[in-house]
N, C-alpha and C. Protein backbone atom coordinates (compact mmCIF):
# COMPACT_ATOMS: atom_id res chain seq x y z
N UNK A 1 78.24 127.98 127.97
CA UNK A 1 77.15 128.78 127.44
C UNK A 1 76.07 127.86 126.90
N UNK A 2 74.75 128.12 126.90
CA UNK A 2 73.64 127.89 126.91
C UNK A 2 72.65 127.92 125.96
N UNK A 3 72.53 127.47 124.56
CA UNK A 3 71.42 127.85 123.77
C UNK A 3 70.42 126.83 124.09
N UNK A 4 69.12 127.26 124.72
CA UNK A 4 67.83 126.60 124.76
C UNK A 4 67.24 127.17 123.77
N UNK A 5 66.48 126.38 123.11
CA UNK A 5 65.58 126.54 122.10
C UNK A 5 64.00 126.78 122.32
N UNK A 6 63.91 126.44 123.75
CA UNK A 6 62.78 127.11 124.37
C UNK A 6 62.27 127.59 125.27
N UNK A 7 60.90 128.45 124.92
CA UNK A 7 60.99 129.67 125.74
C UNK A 7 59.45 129.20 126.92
N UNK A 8 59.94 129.92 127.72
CA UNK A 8 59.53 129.72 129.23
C UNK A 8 58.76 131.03 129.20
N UNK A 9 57.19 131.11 129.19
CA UNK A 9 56.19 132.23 129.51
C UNK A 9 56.67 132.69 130.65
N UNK A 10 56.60 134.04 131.06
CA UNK A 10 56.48 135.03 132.04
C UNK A 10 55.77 134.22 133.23
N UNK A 11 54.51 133.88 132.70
CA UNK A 11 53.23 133.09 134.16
C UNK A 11 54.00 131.61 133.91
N UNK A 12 55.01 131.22 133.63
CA UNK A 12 54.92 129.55 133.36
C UNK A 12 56.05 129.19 134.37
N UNK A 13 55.96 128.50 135.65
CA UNK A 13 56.38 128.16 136.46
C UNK A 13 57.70 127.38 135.62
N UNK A 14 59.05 127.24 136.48
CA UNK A 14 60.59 126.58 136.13
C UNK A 14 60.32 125.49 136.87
N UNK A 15 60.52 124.85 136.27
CA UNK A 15 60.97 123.12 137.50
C UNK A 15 62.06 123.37 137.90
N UNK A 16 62.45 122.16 138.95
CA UNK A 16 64.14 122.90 139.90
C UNK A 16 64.85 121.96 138.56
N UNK A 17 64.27 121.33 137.88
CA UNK A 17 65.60 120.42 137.11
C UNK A 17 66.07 121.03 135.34
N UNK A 18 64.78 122.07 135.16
CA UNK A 18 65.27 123.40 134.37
C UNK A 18 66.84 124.11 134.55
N UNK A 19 66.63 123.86 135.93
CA UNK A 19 67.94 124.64 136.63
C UNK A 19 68.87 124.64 136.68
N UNK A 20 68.90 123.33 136.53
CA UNK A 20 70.45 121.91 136.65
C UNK A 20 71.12 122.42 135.11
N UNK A 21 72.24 122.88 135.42
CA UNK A 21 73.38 123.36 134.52
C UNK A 21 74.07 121.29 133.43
N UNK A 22 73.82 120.44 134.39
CA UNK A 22 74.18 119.07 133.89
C UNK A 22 72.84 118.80 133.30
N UNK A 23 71.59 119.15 132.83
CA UNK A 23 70.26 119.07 132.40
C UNK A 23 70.28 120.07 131.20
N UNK A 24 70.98 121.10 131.38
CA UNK A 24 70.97 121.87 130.44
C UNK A 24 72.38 121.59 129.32
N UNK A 25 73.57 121.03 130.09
CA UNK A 25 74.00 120.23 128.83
C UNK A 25 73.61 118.85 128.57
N UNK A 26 72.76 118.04 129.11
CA UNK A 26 72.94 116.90 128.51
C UNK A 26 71.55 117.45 127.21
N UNK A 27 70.96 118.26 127.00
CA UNK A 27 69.86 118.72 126.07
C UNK A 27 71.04 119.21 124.71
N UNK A 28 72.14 120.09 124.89
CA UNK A 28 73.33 119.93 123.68
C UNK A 28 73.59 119.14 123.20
N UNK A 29 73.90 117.87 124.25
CA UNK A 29 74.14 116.57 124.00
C UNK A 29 73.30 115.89 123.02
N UNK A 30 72.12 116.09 123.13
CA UNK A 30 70.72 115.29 122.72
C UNK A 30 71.10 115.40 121.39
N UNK A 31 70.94 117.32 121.19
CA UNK A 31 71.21 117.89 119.89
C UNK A 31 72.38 117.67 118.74
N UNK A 32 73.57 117.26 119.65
CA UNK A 32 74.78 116.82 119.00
C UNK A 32 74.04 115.41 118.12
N UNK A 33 74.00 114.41 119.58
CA UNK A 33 73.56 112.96 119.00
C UNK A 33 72.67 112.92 117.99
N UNK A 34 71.80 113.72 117.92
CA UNK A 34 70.64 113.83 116.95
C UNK A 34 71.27 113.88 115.52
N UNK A 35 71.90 115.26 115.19
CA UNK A 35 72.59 115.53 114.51
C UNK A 35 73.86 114.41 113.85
N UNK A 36 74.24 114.18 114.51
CA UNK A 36 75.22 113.10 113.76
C UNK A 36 74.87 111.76 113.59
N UNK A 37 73.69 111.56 114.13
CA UNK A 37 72.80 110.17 113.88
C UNK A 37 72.21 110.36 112.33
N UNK A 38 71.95 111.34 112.18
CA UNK A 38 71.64 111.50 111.02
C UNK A 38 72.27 111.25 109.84
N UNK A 39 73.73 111.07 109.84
CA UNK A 39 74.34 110.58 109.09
C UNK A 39 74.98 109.33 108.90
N UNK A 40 73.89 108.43 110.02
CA UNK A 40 74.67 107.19 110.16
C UNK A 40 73.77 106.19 108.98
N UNK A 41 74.10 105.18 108.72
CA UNK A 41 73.34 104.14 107.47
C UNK A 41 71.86 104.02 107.63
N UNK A 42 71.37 104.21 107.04
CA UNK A 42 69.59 103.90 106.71
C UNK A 42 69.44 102.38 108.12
N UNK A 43 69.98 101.04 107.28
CA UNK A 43 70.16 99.83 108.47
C UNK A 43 70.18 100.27 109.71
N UNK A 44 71.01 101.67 110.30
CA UNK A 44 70.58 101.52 111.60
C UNK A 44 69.70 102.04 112.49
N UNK A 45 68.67 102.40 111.88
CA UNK A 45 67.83 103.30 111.81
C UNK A 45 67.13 102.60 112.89
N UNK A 46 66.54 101.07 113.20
CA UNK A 46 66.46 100.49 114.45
C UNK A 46 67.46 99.74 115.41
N UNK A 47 68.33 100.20 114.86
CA UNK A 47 69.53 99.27 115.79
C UNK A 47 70.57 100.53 116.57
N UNK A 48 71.32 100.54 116.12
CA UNK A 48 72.50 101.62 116.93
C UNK A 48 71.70 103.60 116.79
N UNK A 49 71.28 103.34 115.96
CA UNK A 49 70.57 105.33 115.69
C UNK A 49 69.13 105.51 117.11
N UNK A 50 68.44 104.54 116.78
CA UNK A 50 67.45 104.13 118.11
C UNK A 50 67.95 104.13 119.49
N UNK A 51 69.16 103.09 119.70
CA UNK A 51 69.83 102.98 121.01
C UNK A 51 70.68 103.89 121.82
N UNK A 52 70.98 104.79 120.82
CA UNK A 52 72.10 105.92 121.21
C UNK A 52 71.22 107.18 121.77
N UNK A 53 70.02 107.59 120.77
CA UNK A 53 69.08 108.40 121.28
C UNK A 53 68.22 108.07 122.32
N UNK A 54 67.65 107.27 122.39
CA UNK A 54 67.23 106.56 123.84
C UNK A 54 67.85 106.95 124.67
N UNK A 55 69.46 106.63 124.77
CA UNK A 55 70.23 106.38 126.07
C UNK A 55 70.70 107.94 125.68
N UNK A 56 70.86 108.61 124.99
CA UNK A 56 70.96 110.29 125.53
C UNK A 56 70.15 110.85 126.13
N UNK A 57 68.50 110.54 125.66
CA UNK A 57 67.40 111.45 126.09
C UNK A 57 67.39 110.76 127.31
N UNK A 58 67.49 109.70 128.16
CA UNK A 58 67.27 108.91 129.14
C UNK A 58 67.96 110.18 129.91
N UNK A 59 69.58 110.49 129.66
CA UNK A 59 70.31 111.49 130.79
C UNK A 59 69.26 112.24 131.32
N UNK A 60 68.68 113.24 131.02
CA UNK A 60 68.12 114.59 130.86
C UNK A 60 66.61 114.01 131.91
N UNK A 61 66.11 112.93 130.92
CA UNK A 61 65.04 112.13 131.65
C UNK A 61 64.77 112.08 133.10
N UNK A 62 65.96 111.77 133.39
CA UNK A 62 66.47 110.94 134.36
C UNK A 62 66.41 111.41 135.79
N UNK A 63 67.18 112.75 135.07
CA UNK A 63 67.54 114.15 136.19
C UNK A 63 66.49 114.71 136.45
N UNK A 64 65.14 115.09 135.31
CA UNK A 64 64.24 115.64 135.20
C UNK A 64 63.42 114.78 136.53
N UNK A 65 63.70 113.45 136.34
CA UNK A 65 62.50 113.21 137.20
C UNK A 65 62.80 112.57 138.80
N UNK A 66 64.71 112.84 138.88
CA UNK A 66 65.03 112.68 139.95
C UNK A 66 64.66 113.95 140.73
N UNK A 67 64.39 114.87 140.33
CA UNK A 67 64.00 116.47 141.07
C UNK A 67 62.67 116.24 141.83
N UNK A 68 62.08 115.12 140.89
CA UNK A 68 60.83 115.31 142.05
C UNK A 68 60.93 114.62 143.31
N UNK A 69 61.92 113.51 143.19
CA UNK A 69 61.73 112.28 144.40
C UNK A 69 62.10 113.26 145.30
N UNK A 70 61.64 112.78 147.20
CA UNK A 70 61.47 113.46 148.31
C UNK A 70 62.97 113.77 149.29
N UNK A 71 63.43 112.62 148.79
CA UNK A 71 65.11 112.46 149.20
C UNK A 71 65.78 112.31 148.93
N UNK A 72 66.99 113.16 149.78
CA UNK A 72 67.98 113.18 148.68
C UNK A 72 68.62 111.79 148.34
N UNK A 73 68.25 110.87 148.77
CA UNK A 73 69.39 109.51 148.38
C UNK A 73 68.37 108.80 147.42
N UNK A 74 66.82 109.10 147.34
CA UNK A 74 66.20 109.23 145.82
C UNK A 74 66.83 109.66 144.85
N UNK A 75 66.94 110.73 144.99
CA UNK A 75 67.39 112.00 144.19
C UNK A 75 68.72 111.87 143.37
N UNK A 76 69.70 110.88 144.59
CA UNK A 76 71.31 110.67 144.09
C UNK A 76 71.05 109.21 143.14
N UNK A 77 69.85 108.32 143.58
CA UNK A 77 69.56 107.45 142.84
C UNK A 77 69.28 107.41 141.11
N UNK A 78 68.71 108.90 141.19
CA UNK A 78 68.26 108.73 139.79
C UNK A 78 69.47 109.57 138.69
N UNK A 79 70.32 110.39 139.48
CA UNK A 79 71.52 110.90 139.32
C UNK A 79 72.52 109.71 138.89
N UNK A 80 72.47 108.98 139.38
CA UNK A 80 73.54 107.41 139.55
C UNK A 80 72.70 106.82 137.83
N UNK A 81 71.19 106.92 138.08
CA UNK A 81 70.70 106.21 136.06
C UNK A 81 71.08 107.17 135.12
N UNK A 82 71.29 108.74 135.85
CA UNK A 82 71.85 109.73 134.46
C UNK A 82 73.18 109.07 133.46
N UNK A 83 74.02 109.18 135.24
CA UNK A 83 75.50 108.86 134.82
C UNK A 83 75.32 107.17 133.91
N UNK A 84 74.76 106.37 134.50
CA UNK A 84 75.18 105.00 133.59
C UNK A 84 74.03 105.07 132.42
N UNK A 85 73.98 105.94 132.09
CA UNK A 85 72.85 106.32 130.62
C UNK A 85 74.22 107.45 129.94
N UNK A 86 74.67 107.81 130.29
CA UNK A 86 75.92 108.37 130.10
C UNK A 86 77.15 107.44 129.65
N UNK A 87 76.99 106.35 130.73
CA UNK A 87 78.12 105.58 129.93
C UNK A 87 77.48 104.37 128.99
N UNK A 88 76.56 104.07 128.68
CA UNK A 88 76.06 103.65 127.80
C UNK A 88 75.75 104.22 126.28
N UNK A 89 75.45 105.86 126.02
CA UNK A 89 75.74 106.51 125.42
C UNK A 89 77.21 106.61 124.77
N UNK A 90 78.57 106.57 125.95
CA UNK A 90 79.25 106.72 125.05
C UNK A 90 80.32 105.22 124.77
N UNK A 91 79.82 104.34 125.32
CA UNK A 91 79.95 102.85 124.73
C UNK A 91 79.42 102.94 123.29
N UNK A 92 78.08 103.69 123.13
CA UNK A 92 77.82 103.52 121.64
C UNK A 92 78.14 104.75 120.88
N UNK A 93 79.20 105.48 121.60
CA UNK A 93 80.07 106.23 120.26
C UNK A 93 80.96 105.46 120.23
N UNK A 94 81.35 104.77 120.92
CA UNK A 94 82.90 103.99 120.61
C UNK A 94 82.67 103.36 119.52
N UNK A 95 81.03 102.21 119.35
CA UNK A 95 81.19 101.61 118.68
C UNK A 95 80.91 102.15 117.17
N UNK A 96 80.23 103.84 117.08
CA UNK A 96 79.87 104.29 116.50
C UNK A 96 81.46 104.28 115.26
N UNK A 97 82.17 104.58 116.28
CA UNK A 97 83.82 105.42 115.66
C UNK A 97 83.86 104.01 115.11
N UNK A 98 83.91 103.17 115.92
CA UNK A 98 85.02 101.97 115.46
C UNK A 98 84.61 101.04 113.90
N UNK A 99 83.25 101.90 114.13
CA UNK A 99 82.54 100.86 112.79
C UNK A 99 82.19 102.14 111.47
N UNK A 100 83.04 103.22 112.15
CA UNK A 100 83.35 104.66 111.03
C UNK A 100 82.15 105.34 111.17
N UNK A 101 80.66 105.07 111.73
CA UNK A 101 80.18 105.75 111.35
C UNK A 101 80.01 107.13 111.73
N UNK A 102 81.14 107.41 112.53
CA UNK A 102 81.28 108.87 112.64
C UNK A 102 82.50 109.20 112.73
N UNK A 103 82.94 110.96 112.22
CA UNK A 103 84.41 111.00 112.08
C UNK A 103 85.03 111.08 113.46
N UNK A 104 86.34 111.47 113.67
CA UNK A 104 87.03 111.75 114.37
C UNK A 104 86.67 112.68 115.64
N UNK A 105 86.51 113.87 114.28
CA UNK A 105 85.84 115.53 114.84
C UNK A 105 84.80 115.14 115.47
N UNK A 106 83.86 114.43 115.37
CA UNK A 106 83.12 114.44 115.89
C UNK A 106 82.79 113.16 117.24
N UNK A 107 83.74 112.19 117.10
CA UNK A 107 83.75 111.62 118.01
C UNK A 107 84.29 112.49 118.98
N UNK A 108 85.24 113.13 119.36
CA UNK A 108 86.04 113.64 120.37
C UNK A 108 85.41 114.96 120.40
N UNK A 109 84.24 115.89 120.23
CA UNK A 109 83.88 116.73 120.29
C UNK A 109 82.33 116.16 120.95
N UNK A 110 82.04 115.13 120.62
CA UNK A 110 80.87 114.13 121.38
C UNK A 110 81.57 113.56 122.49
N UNK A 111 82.38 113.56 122.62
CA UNK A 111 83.31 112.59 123.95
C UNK A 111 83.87 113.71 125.14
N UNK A 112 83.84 115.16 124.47
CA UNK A 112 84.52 116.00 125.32
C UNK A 112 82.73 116.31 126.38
N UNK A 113 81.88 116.35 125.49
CA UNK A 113 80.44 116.75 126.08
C UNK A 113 80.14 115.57 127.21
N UNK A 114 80.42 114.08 126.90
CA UNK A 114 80.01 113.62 127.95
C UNK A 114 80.99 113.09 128.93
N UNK A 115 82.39 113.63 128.85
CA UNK A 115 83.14 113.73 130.22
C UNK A 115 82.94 114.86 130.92
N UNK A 116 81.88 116.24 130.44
CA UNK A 116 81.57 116.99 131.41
C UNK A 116 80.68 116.56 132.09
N UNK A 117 79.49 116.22 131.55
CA UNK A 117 78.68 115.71 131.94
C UNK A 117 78.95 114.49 132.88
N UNK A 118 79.34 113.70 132.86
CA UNK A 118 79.82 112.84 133.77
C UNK A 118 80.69 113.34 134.81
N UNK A 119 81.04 114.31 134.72
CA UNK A 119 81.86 115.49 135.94
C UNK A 119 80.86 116.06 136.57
N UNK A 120 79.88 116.93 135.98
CA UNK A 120 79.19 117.37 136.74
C UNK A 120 77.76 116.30 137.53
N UNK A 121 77.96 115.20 136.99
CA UNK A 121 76.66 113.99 137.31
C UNK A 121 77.14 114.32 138.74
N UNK A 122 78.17 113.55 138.85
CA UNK A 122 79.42 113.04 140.06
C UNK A 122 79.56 114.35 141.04
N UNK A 123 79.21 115.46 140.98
CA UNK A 123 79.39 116.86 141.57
C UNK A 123 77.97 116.71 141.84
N UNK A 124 76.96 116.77 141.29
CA UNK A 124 75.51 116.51 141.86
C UNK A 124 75.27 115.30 142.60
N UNK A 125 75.41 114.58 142.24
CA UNK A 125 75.33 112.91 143.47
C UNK A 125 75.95 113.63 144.66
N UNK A 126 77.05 113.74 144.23
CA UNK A 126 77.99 113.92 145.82
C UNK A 126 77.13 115.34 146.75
N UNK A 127 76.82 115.71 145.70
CA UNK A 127 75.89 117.11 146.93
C UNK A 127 74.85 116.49 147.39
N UNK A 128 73.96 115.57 146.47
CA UNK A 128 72.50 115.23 146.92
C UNK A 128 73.29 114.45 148.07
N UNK A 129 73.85 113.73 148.21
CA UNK A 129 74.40 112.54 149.50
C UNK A 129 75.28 112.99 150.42
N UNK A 130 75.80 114.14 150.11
CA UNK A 130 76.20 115.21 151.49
C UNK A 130 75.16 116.33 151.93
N UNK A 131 74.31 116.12 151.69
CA UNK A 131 73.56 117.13 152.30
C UNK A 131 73.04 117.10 154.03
């Protein structure tokens, strides 16, 4: 299930990457990371809080602007920077956990979001490159 926080006019054209069910969670994702960055130390405010949001919003980015390229092995290309913006993301929950600054609950409730996401990356590549 789906909470977007924003709304799409009647006359206001959808992009195809609106569409993407892996676009529409990695934007939860964003919201999670956001959220629990917020409770990480003032100090990392340019170091690990900067790098983690980067490399979440990058997913979403990514996909957004693989929709426009002309082919599909474009298309699986920029799918392939979602996924390793994905695992870079959660390289820096590991290190997030390991250095406490986030609990448990919330590591593994951040970890369950981006093994879907990385399920469904891998389900989109493989369609854009079987087509």
């Amino acid at each position: 299930m789906f909470l977007c926080l924003f709304v799409v006019k009647k006359d206001m054209k959808i992009y195809s990457f609106e569409k993407l069910n892996v676009w529409k969670e990695s934007l939860e994702l964003i919201k999670s990371i956001y959220k629990i960055t917020q409770k990480f130390p003032l100090e990392e405010k340019f170091g690990l809080i900067s790098q983690i949001r980067r490399a979440t919003v990058s997913i979403s980015s990514n996909l957004a602007e693989g929709t426009s390229r002309k082919t599909n092995k474009d298309k699986a290309h920029f799918t392939t920077i979602s996924y390793s913006s994905t695992m870079e993301v959660l390289n820096q929950l590991i290190i997030s956990r390991e250095l406490d600054y986030i609990s448990e609950n919330d590591y593994i409730f951040v970890r369950q979001k981006v093994e879907k996401i990385t399920n469904m990356l891998n389900s989109l590549r493989n369609s854009q490159l079987n087509v």
